[in-house]
C-alpha atoms as a PDB file:
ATOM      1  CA  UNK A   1      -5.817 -18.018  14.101  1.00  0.00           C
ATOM      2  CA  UNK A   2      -2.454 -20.135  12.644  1.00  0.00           C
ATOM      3  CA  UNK A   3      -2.247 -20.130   9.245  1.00  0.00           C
ATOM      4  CA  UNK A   4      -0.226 -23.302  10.030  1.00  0.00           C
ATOM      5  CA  UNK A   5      -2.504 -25.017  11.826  1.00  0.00           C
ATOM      6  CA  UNK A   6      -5.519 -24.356   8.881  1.00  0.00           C
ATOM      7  CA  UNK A   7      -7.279 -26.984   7.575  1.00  0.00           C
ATOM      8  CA  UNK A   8      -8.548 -27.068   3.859  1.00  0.00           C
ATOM      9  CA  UNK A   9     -12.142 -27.411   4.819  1.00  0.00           C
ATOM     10  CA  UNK A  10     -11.728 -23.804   6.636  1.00  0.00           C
ATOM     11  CA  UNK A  11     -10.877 -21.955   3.914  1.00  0.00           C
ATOM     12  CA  UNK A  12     -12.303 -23.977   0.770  1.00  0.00           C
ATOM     13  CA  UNK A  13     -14.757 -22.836  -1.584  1.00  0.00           C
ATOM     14  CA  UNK A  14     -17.955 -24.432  -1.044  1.00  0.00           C
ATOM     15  CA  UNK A  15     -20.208 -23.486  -4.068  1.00  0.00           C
ATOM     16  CA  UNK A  16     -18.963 -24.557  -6.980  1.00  0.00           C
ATOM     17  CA  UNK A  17     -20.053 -24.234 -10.548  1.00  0.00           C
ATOM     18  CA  UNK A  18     -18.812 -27.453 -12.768  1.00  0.00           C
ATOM     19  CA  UNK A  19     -19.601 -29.145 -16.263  1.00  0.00           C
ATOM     20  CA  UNK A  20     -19.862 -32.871 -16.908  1.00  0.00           C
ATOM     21  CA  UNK A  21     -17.311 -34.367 -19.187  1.00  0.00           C
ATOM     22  CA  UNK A  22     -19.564 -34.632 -22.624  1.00  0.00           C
ATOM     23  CA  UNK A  23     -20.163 -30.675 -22.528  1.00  0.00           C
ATOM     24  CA  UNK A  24     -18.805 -28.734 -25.198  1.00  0.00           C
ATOM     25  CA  UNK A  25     -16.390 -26.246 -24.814  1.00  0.00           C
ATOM     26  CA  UNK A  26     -18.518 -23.367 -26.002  1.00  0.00           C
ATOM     27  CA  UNK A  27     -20.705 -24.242 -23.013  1.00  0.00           C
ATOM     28  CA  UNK A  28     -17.682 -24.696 -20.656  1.00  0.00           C
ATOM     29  CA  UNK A  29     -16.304 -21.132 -21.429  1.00  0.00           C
ATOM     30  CA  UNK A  30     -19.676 -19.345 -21.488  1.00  0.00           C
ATOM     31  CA  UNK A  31     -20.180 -20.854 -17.937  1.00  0.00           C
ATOM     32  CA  UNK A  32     -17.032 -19.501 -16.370  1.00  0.00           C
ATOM     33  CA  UNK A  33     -17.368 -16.446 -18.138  1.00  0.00           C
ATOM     34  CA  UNK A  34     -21.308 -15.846 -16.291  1.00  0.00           C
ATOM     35  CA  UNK A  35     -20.129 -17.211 -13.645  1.00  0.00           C
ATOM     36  CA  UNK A  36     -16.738 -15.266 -13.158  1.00  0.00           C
ATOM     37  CA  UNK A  37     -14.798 -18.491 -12.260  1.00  0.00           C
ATOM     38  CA  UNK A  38     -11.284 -19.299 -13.887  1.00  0.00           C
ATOM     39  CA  UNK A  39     -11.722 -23.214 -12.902  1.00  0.00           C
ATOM     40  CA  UNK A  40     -14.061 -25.171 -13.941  1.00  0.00           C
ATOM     41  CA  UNK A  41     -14.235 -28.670 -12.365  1.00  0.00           C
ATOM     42  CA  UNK A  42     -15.566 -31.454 -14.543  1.00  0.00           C
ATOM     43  CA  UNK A  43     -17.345 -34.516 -12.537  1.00  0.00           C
ATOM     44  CA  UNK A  44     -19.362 -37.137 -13.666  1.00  0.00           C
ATOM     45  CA  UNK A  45     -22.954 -38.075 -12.782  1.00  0.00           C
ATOM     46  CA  UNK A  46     -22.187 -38.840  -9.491  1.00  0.00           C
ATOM     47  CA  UNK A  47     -20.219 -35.895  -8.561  1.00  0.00           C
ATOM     48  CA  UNK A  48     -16.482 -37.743  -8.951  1.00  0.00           C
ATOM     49  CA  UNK A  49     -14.217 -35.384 -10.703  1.00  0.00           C
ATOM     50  CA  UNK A  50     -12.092 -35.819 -13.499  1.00  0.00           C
ATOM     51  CA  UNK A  51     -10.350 -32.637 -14.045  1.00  0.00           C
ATOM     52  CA  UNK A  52      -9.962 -29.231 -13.493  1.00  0.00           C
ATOM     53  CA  UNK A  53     -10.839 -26.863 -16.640  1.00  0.00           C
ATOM     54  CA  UNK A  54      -8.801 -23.701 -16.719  1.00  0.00           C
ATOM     55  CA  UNK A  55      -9.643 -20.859 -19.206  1.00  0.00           C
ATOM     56  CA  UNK A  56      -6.035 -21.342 -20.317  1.00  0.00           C
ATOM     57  CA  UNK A  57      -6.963 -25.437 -21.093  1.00  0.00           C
ATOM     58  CA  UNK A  58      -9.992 -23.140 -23.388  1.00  0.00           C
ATOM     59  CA  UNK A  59      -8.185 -21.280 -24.672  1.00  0.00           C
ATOM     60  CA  UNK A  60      -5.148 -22.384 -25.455  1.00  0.00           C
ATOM     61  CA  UNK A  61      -6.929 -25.794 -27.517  1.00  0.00           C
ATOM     62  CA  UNK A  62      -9.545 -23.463 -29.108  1.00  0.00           C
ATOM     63  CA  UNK A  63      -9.889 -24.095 -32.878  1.00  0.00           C
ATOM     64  CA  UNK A  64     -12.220 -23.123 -35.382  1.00  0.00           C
ATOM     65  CA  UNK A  65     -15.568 -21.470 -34.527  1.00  0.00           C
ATOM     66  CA  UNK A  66     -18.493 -21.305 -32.183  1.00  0.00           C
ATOM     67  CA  UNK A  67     -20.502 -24.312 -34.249  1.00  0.00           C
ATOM     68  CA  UNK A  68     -16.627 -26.555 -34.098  1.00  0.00           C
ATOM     69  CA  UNK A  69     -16.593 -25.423 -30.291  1.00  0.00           C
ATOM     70  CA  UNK A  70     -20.360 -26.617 -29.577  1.00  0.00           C
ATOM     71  CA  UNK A  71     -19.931 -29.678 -31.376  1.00  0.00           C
ATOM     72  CA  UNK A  72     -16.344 -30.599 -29.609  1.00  0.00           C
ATOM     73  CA  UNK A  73     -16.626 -32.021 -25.833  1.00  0.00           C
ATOM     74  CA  UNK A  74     -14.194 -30.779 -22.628  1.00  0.00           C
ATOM     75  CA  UNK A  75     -13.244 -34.498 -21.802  1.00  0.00           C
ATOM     76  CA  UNK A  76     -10.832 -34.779 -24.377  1.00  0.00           C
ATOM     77  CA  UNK A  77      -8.934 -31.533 -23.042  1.00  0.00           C
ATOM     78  CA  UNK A  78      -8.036 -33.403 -19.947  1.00  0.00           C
ATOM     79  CA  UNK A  79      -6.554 -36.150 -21.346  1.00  0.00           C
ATOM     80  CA  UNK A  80      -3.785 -37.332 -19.957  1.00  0.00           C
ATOM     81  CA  UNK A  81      -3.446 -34.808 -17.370  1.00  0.00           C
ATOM     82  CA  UNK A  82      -2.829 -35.186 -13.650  1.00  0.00           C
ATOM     83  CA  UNK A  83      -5.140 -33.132 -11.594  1.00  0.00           C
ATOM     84  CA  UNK A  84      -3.944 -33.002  -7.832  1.00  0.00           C
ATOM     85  CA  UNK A  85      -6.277 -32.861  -5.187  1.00  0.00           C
ATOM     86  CA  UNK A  86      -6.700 -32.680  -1.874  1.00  0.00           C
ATOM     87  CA  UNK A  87      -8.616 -33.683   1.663  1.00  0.00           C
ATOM     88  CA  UNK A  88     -11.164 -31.412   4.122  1.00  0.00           C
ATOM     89  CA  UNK A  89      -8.420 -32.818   6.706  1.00  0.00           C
ATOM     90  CA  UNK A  90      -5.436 -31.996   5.129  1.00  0.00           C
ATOM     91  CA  UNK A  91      -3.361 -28.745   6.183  1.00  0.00           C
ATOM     92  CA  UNK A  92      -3.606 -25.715   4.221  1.00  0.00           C
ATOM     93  CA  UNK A  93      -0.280 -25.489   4.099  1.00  0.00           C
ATOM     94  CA  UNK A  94      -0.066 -28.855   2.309  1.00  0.00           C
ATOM     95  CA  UNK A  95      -2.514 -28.036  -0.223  1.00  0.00           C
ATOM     96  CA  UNK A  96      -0.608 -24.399  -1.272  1.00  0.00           C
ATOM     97  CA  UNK A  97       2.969 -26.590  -1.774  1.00  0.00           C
ATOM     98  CA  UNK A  98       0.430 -28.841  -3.715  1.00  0.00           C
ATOM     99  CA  UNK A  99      -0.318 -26.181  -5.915  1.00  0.00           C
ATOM    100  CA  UNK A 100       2.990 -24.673  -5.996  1.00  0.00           C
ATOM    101  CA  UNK A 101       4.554 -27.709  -6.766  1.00  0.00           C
ATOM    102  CA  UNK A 102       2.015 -28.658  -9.693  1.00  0.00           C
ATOM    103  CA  UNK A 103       2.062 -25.142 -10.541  1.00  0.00           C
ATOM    104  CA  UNK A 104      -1.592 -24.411 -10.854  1.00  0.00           C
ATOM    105  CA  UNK A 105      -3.529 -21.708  -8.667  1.00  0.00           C
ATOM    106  CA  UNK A 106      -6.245 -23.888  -7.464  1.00  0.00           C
ATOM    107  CA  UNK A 107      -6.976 -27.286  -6.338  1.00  0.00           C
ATOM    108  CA  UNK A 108     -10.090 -29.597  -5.760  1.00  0.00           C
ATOM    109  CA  UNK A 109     -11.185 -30.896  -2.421  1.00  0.00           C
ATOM    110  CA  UNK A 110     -12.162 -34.533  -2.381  1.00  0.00           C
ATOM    111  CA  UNK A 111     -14.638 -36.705   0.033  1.00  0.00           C
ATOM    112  CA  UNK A 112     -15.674 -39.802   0.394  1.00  0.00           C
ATOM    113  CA  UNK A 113     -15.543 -42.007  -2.932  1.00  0.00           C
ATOM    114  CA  UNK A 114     -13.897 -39.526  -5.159  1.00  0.00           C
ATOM    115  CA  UNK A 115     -16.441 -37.120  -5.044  1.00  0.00           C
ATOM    116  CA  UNK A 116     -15.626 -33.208  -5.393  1.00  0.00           C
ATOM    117  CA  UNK A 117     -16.830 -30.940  -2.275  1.00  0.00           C
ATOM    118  CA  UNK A 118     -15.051 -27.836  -2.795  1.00  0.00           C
ATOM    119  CA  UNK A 119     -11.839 -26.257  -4.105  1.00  0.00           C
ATOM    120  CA  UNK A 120      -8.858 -24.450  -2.472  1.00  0.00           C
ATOM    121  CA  UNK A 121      -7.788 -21.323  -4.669  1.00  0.00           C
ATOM    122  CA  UNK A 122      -4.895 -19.274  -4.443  1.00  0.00           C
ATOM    123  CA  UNK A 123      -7.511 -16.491  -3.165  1.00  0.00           C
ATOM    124  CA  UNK A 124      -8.659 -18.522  -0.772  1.00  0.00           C
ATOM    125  CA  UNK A 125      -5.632 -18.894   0.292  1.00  0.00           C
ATOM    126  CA  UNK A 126      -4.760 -14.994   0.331  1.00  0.00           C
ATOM    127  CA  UNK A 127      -8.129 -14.785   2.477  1.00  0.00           C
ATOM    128  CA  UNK A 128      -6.979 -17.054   5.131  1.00  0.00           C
ATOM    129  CA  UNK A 129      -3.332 -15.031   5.415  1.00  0.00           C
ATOM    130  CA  UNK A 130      -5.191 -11.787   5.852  1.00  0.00           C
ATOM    131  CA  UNK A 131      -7.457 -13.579   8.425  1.00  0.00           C
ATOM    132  CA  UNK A 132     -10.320 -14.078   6.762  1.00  0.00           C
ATOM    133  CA  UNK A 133     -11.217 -17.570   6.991  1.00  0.00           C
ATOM    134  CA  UNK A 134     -14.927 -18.408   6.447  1.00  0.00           C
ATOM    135  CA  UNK A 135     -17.301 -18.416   9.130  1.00  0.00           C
ATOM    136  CA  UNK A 136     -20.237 -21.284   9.998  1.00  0.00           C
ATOM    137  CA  UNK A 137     -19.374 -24.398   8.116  1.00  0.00           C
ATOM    138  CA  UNK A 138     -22.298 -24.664   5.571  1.00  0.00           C
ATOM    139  CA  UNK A 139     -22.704 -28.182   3.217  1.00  0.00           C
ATOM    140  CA  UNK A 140     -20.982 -28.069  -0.173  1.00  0.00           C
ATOM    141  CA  UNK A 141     -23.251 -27.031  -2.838  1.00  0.00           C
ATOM    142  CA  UNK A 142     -22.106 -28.419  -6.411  1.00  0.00           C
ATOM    143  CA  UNK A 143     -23.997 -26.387  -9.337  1.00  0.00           C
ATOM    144  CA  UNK A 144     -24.190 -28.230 -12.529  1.00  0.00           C
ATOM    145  CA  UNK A 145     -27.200 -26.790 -13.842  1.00  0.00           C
ATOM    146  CA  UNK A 146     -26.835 -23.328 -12.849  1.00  0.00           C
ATOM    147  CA  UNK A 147     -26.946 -22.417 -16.617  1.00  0.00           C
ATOM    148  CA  UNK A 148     -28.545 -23.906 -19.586  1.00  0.00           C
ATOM    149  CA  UNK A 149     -27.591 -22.074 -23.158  1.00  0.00           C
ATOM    150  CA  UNK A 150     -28.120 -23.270 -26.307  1.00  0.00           C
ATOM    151  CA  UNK A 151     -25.534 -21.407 -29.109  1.00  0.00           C
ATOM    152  CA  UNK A 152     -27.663 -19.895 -31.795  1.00  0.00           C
ATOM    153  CA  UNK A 153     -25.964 -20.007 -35.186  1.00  0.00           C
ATOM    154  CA  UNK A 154     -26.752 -18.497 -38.242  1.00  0.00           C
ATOM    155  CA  UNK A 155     -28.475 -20.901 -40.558  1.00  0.00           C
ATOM    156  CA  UNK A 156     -25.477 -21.070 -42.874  1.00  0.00           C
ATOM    157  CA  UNK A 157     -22.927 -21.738 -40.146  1.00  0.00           C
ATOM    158  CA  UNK A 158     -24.948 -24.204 -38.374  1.00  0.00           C
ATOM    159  CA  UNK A 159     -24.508 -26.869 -40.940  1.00  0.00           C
END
């Protein structure tokens, strides 16, 4: 098969783990860390996303300890960011210069009213070079309860 002639919904990522936007960011990095993911898409109630977690975005805003980070939420860390994104019908090849040119190594998929059904990573990209592109089209499958933890502090931290 082209890689030119690709579409994103050939090679996306179809099971995705994600957060809503009032989790903390304990919960956010223990999620991607169980779940081996390095993005972490946050979408409302309704499934419409509003950014793209990184573990660099964790990272990179983590203060303080694991009672601060449980108490903090992720929505604030995508404040004024732009997050691009992408269609099932658009070309692969459009979504990589996407990526390139917004210089991140993944990118969300978008249907109908906003609403996040898969993401394009720079593996799954790799994958469809080497001529691997997925086989039978399955539904997306959006996990936001896949894990449930509740920090335990030490009586004298938690307050």
């Amino acid at each position: 098969m082209d890689v030119q002639n690709l579409t994103v919904a050939q090679v996306m990522s179809r099971t995705l783990v994600a957060v809503a936007p009032d989790e903390s960011p304990l919960m956010a990095w223990e999620i991607m860390r169980r779940a081996g993911v390095h993005h972490l898409p946050v979408v409302d109630r309704r499934g419409c996303l509003r950014g793209v977690l990184t573990r660099e975005d964790l990272t990179a805003r983590w203060s303080g300890g694991p009672a601060e980070q449980s108490r903090a939420r992720v929505h604030p860390l995508l404040a004024e960011r732009r997050c691009p994104h992408t269609t099932l019908d658009a070309r692969l090849a459009d979504a990589a210069e996407s990526m390139i040119g917004a210089g991140v190594d993944a990118i969300p998929v978008l249907g109908e009213a906003n609403r996040l059904v898969g993401m394009v990573t720079a593996t799954d990209v790799l994958r469809a070079v080497a001529g691997r592109t997925a086989g039978p089209q399955k539904s997306p499958e959006l996990l936001t309860g896949m894990f449930r933890l509740v920090p335990v502090m030490p009586q004298d931290q938690a307050e």
